[in-house]
C-alpha atoms as a PDB file:
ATOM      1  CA  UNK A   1       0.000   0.000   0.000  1.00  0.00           C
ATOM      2  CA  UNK A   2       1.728   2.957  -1.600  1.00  0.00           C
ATOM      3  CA  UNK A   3      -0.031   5.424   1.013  1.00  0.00           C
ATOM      4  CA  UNK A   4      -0.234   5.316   4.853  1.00  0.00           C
ATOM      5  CA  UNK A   5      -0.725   7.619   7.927  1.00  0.00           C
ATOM      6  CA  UNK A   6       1.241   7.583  11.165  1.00  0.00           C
ATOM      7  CA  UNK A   7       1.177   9.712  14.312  1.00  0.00           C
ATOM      8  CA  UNK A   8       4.486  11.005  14.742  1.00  0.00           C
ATOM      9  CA  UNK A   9       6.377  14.049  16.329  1.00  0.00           C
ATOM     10  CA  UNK A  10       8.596  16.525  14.512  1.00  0.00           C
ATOM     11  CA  UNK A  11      12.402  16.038  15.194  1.00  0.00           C
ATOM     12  CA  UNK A  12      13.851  18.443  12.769  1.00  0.00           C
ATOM     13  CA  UNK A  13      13.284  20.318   9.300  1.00  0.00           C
ATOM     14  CA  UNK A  14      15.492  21.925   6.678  1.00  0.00           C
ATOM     15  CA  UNK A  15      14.840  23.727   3.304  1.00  0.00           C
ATOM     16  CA  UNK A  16      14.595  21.779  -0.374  1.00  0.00           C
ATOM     17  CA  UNK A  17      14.474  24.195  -3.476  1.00  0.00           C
ATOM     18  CA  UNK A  18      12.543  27.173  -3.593  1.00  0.00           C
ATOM     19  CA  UNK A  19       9.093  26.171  -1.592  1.00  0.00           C
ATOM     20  CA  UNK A  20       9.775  22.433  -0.539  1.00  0.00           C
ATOM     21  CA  UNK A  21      10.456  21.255   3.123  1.00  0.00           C
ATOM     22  CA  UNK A  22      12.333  17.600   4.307  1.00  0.00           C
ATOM     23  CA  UNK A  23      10.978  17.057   7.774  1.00  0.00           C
ATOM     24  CA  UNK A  24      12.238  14.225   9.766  1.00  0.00           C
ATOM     25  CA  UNK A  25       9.855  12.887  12.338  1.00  0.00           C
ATOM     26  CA  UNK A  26       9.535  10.086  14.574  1.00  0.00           C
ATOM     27  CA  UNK A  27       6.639   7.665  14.532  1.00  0.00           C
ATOM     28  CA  UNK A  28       5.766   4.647  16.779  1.00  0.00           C
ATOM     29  CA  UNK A  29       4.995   2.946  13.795  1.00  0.00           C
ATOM     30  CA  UNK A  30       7.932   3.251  11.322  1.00  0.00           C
ATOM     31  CA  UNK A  31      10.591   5.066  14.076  1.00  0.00           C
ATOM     32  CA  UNK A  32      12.244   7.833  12.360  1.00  0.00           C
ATOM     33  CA  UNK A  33      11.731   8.711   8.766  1.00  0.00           C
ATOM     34  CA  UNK A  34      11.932  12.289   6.778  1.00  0.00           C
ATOM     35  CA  UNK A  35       9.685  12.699   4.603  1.00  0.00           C
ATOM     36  CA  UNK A  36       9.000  15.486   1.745  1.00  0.00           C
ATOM     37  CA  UNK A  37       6.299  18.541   2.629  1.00  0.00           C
ATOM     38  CA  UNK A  38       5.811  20.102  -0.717  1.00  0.00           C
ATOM     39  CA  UNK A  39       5.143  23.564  -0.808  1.00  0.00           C
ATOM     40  CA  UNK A  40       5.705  23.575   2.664  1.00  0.00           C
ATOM     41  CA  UNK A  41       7.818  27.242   2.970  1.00  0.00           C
ATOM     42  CA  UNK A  42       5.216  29.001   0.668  1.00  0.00           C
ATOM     43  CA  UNK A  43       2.674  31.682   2.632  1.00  0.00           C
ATOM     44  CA  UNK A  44      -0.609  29.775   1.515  1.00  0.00           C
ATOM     45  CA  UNK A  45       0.673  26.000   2.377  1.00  0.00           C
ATOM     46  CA  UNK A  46      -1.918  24.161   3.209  1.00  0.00           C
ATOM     47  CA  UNK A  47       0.297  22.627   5.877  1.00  0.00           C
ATOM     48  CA  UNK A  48       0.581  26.166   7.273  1.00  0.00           C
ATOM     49  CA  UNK A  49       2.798  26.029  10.757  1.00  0.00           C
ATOM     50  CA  UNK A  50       1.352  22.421  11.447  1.00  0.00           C
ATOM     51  CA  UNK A  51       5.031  21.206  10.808  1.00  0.00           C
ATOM     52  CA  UNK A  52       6.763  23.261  13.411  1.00  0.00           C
ATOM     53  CA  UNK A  53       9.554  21.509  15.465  1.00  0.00           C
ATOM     54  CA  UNK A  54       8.379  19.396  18.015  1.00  0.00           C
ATOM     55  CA  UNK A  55       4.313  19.443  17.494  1.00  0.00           C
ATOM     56  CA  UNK A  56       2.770  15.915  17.342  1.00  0.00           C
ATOM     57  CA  UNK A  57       0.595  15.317  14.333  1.00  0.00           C
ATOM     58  CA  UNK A  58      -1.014  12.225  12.735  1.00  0.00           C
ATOM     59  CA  UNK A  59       0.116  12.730   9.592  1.00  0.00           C
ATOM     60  CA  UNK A  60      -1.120  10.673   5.807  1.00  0.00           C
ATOM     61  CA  UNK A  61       2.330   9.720   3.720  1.00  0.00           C
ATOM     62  CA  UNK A  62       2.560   8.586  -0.003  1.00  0.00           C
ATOM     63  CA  UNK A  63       5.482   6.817  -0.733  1.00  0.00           C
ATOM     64  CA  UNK A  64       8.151   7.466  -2.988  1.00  0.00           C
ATOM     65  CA  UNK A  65      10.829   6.727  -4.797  1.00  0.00           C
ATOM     66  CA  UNK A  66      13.262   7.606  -2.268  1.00  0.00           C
ATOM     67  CA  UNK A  67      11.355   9.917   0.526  1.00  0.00           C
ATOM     68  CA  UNK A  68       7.739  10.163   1.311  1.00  0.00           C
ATOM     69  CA  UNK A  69       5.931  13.026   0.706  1.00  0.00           C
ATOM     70  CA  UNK A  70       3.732  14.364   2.990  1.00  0.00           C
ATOM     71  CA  UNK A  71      -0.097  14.317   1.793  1.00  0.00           C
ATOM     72  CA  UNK A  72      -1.838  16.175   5.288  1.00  0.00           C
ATOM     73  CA  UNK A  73      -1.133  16.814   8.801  1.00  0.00           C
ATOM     74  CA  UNK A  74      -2.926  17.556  11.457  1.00  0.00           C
ATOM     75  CA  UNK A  75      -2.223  18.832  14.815  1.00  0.00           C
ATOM     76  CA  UNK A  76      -2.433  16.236  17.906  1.00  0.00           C
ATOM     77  CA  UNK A  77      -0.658  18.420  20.137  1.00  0.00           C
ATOM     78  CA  UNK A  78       1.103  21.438  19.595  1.00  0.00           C
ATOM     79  CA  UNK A  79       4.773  22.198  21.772  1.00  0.00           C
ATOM     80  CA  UNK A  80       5.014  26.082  20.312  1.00  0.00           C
ATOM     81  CA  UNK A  81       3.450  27.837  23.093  1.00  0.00           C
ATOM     82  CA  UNK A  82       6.102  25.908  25.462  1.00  0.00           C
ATOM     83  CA  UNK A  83       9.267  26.705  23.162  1.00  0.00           C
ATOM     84  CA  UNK A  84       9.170  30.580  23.334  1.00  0.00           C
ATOM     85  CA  UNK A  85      11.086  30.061  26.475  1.00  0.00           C
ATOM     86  CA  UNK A  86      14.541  29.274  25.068  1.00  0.00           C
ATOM     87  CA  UNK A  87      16.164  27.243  27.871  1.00  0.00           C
ATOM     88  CA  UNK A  88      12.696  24.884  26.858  1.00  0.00           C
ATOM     89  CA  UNK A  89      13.690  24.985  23.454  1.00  0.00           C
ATOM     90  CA  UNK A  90      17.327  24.046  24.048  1.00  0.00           C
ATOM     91  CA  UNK A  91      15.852  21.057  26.266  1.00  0.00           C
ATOM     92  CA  UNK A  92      13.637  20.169  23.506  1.00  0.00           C
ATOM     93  CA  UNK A  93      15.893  20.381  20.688  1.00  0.00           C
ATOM     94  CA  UNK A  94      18.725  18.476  22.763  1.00  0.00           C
ATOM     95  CA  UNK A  95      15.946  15.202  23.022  1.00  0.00           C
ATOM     96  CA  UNK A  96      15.518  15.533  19.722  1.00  0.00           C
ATOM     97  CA  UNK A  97      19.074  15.617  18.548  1.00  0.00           C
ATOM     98  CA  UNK A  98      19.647  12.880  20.214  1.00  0.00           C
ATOM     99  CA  UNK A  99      16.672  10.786  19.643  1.00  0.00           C
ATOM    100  CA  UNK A 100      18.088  11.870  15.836  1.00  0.00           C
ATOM    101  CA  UNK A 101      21.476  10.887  16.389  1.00  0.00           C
ATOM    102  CA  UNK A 102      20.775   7.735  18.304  1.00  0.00           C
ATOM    103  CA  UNK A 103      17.830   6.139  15.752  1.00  0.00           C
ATOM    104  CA  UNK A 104      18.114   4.317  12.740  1.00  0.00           C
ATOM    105  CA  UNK A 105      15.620   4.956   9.949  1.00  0.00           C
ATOM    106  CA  UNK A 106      12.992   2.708   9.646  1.00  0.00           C
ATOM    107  CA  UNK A 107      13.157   1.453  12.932  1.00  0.00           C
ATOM    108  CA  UNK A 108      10.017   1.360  15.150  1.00  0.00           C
ATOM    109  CA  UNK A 109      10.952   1.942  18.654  1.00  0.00           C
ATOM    110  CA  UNK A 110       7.773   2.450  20.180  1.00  0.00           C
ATOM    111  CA  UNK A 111       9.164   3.154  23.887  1.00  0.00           C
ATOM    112  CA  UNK A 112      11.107   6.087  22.420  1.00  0.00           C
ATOM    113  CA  UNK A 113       7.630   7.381  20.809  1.00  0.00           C
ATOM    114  CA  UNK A 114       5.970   6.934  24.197  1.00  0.00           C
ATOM    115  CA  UNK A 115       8.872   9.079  25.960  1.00  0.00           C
ATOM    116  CA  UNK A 116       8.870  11.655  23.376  1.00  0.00           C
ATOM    117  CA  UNK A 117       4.862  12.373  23.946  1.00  0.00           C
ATOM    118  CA  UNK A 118       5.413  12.419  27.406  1.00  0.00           C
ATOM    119  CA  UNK A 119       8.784  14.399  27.061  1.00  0.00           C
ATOM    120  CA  UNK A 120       6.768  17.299  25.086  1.00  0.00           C
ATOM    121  CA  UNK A 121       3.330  16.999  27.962  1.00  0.00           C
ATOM    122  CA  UNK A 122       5.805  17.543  30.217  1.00  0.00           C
ATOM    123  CA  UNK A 123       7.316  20.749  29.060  1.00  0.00           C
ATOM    124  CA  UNK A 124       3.658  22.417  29.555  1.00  0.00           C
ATOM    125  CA  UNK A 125       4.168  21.762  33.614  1.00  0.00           C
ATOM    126  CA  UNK A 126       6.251  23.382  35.954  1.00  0.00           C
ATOM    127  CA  UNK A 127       8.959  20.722  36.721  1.00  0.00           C
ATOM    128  CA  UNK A 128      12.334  21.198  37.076  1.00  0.00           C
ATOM    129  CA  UNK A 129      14.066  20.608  33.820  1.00  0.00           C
ATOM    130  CA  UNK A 130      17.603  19.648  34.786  1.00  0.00           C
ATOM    131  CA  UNK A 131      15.216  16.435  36.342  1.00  0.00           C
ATOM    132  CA  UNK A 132      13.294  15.840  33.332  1.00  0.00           C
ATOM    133  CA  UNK A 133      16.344  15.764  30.890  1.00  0.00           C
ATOM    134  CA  UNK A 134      17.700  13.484  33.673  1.00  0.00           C
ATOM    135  CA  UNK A 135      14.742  11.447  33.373  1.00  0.00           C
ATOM    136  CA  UNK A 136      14.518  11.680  29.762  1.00  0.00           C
ATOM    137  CA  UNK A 137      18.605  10.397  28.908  1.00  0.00           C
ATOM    138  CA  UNK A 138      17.835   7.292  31.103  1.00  0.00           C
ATOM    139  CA  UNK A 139      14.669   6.246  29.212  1.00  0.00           C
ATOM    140  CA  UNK A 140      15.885   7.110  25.856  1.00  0.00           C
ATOM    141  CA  UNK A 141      19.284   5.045  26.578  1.00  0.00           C
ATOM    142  CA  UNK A 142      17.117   2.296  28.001  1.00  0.00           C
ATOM    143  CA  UNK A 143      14.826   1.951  25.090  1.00  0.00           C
ATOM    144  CA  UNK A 144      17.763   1.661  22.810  1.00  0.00           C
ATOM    145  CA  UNK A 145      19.497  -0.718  25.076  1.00  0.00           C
ATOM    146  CA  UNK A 146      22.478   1.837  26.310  1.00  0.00           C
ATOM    147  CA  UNK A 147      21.594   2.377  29.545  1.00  0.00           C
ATOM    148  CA  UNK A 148      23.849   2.647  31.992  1.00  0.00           C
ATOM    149  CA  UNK A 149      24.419   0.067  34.615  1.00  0.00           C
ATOM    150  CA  UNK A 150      23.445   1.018  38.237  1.00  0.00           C
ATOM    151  CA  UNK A 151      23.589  -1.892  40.222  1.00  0.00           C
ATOM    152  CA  UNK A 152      26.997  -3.657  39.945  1.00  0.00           C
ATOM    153  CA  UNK A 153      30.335  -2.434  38.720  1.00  0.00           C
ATOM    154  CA  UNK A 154      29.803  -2.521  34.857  1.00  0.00           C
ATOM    155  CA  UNK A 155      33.232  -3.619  34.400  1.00  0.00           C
ATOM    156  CA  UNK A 156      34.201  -6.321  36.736  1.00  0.00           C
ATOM    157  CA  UNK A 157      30.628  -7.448  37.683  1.00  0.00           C
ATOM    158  CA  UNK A 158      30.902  -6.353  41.809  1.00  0.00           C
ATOM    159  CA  UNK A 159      27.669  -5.941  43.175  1.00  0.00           C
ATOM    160  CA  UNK A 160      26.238  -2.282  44.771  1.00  0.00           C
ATOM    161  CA  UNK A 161      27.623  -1.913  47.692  1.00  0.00           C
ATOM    162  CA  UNK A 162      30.503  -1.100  49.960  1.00  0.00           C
ATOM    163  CA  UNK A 163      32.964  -1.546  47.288  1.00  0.00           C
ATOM    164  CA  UNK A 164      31.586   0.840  44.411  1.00  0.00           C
ATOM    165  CA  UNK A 165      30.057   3.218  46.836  1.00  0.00           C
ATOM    166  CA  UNK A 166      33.510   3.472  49.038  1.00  0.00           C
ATOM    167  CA  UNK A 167      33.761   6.983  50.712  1.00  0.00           C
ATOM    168  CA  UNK A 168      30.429   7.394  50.529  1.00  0.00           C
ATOM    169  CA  UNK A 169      30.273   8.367  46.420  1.00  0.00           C
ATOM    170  CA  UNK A 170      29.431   6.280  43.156  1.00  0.00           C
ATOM    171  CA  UNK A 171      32.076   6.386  40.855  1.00  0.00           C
ATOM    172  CA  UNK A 172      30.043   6.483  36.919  1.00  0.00           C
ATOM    173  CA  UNK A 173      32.105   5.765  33.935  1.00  0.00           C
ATOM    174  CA  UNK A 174      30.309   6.373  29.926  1.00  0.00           C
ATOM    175  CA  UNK A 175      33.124   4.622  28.315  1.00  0.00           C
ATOM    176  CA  UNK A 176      32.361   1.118  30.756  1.00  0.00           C
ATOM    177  CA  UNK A 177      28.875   1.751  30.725  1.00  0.00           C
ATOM    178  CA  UNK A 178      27.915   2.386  34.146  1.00  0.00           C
ATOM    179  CA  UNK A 179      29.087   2.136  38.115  1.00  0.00           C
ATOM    180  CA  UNK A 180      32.206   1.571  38.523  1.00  0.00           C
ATOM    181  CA  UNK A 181      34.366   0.026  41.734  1.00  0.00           C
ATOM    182  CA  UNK A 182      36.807   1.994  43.086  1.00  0.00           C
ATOM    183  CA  UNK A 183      39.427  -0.238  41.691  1.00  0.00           C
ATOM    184  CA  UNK A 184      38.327  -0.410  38.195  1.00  0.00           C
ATOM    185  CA  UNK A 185      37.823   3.727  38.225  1.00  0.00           C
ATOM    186  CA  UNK A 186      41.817   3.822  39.359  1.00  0.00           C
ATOM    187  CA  UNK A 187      42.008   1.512  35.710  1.00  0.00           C
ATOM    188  CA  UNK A 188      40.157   3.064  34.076  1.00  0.00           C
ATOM    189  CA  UNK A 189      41.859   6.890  34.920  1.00  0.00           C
ATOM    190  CA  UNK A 190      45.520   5.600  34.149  1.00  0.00           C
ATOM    191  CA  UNK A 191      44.259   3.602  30.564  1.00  0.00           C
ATOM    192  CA  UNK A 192      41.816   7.120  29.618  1.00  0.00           C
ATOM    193  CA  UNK A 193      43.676   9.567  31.396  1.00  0.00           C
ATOM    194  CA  UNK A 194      44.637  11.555  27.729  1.00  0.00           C
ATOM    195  CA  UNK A 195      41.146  11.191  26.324  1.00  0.00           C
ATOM    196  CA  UNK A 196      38.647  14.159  25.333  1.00  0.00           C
ATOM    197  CA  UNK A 197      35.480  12.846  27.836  1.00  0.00           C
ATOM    198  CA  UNK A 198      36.216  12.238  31.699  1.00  0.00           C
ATOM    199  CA  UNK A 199      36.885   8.787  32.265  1.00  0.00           C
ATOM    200  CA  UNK A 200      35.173   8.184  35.920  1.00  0.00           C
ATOM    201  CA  UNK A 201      32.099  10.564  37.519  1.00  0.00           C
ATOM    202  CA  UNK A 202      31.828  11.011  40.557  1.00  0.00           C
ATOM    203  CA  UNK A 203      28.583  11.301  42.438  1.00  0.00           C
ATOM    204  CA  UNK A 204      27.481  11.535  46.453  1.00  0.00           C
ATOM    205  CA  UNK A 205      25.080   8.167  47.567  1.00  0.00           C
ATOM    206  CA  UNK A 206      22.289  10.888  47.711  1.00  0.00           C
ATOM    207  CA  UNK A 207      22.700  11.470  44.130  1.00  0.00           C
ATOM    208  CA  UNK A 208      23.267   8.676  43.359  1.00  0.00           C
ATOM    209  CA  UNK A 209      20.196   7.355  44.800  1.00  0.00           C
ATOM    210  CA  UNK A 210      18.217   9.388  43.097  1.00  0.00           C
ATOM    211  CA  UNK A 211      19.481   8.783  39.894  1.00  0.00           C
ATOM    212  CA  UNK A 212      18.449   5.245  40.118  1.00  0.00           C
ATOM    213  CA  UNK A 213      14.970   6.853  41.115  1.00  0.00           C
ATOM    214  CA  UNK A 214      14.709   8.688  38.051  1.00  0.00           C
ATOM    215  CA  UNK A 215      15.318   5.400  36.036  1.00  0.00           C
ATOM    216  CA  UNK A 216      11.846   4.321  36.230  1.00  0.00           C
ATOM    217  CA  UNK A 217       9.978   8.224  37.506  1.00  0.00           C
ATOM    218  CA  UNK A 218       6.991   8.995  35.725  1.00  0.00           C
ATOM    219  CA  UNK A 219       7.428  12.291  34.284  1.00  0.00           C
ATOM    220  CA  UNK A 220       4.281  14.220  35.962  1.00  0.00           C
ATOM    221  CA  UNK A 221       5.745  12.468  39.344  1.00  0.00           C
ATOM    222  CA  UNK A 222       8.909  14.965  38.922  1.00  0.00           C
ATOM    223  CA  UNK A 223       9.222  18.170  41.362  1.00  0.00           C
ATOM    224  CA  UNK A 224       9.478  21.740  40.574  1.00  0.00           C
ATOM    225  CA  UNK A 225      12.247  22.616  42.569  1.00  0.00           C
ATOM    226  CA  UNK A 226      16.019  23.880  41.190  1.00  0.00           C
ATOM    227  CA  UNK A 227      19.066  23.238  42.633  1.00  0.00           C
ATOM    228  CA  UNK A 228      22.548  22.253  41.927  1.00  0.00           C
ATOM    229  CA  UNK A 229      22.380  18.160  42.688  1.00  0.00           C
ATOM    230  CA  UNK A 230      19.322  18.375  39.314  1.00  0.00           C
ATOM    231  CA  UNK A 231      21.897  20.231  37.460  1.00  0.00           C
ATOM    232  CA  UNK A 232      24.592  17.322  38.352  1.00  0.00           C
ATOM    233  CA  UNK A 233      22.559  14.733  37.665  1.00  0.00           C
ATOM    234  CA  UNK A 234      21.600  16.007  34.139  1.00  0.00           C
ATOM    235  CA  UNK A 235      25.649  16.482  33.252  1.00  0.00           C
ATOM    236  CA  UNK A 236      26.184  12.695  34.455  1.00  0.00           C
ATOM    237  CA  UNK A 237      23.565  11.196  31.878  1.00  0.00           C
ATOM    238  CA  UNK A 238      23.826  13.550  29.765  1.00  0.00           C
ATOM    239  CA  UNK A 239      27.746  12.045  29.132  1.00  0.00           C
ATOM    240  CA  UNK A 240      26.579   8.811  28.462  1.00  0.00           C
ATOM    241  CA  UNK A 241      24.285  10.255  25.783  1.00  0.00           C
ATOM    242  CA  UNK A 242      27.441  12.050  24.230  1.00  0.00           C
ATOM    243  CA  UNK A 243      29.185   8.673  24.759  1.00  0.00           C
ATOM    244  CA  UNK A 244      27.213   7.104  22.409  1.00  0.00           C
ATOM    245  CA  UNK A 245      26.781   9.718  20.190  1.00  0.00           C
ATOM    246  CA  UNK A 246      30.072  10.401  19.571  1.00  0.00           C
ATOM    247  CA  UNK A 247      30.303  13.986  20.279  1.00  0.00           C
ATOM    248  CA  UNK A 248      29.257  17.149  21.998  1.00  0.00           C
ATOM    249  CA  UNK A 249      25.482  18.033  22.129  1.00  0.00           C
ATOM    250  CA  UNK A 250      24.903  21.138  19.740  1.00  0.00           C
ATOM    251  CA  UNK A 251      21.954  21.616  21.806  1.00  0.00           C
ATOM    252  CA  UNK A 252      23.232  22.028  24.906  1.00  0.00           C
ATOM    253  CA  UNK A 253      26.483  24.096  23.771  1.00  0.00           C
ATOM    254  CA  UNK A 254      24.229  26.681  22.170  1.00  0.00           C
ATOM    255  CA  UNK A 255      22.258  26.944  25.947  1.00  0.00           C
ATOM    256  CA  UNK A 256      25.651  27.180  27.616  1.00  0.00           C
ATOM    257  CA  UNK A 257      26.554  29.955  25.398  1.00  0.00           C
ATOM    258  CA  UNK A 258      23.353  32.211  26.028  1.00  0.00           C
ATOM    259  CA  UNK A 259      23.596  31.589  29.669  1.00  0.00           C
ATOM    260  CA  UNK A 260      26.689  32.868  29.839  1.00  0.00           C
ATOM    261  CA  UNK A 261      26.007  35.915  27.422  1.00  0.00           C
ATOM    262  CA  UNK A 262      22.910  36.269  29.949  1.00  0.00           C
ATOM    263  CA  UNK A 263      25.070  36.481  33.151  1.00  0.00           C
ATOM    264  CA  UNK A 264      27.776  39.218  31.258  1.00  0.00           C
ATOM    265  CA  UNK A 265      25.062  40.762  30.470  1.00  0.00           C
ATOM    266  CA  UNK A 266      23.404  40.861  34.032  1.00  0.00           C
ATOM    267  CA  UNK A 267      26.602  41.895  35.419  1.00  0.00           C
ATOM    268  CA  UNK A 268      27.025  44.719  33.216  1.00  0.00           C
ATOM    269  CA  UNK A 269      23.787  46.304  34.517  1.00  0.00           C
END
């Protein structure tokens, strides 16, 4: 059957030609896929902003020869009223960089679908967002079988206990895929010690703790409260996302740059 429809969520868009748009998306029936939305960019599309970044649409496809063009869409649920607020833009276009980055084509994940609906209901409510990326890297690395290890020492197998927690902090390492004992974090800093990411993490049992909470949160269970342990939290997983991408988040660069251009700009008030 040449055409279909899906219910997907817009991951990112870019320009063809003079009028046309490519926008990838990510459905729980086909995973990610970009697809052709001709005449997309013109001022009378009959898409009109239906396609913006992030809104969840059911959407009818006709296949092609090499993308699918898109036929209709229609808005499920739209994330633009949440997005004005840059630092929930940067959050939302770091899950879907990664969800990008981490995806094959063609590849029905439907836990990934499930996190990214309740990822974008989410950003509507006041919860604090260093959690909810927290939350979000763990389920996303779960679904696609990356997560990290939290119970024993990912590289020699010890259970959780005395040994990894010694001195009263978990050691995490990306690069052996979880906790790590104190004796294989001493290994692993001498065999990475001239590498570009950190080789061992280090976190307090409280932290820690709640990290393995997080694992398996619901998202509207979250709190609304700030502080520093959220924002600690989020840099731990969000190094095994970067692990496994490969590289630096974009995302998360450009919202380090405007917070800093926001604080020299504070000061010189």
């Amino acid at each position: 059957m040449r055409s279909y429809s899906i219910e997907a969520i817009v991951l990112r868009q870019r320009a063809l030609g003079e009028a046309d748009r490519i926008v990838t998306v990510f459905s729980r029936e086909r995973g990610k896929q970009s697809a052709v939305a001709r005449g997309a960019r013109r001022i009378a599309s009959k898409f009109g902003g239906r396609l913006e970044f992030f809104n969840r649409l059911s959407l009818m496809l006709h296949a092609g020869r090499s993308l699918a063009v898109i036929t209709s869409a229609q808005t499920i649920a739209s994330a633009w009223e949440n997005l004005v607020d840059p630092e929930a833009y940067a959050a939302a276009s770091y899950v879907a960089e990664t969800v990008d980055a981490l995806c094959e084509p063609d590849l029905a994940v439907p836990e990934v679908y499930d996190a990214l609906c309740d990822f974008q209901s989410a950003l509507s409510r006041h919860v604090d967002r260093d959690e909810l990326l927290t939350a979000m890297d763990l389920r996303l690395l779960d679904a696609l079988g990356f997560g990290p290890e939290l119970d024993a020492c990912a590289r020699c197998g010890a259970p959780l206990g005395r040994r990894p927690l010694k001195g009263g902090r978990a050691q995490l390492s990306p690069q052996a895929g979880g906790l790590v004992c104190d004796e294989c974090a001493r290994a692993l800093d001498a065999e990475l010690r001239d590498g570009r990411e950190p080789a061992v993490l280090s976190l307090s049992a409280r932290d820690f703790a709640r990290l393995r909470e997080l694992r398996a949160i619901a998202f509207d269970q979250l709190g609304a409260g700030q502080g520093q342990a959220h924002v600690q939290l989020r840099r731990i997983t969000q190094a095994f996302v970067e692990h496994q991408m490969g590289r630096r988040s974009r995302s998360m660069a450009a919202l380090g740059s405007q917070g800093r251009s926001a604080r020299t700009a504070t000061r010189r008030r």
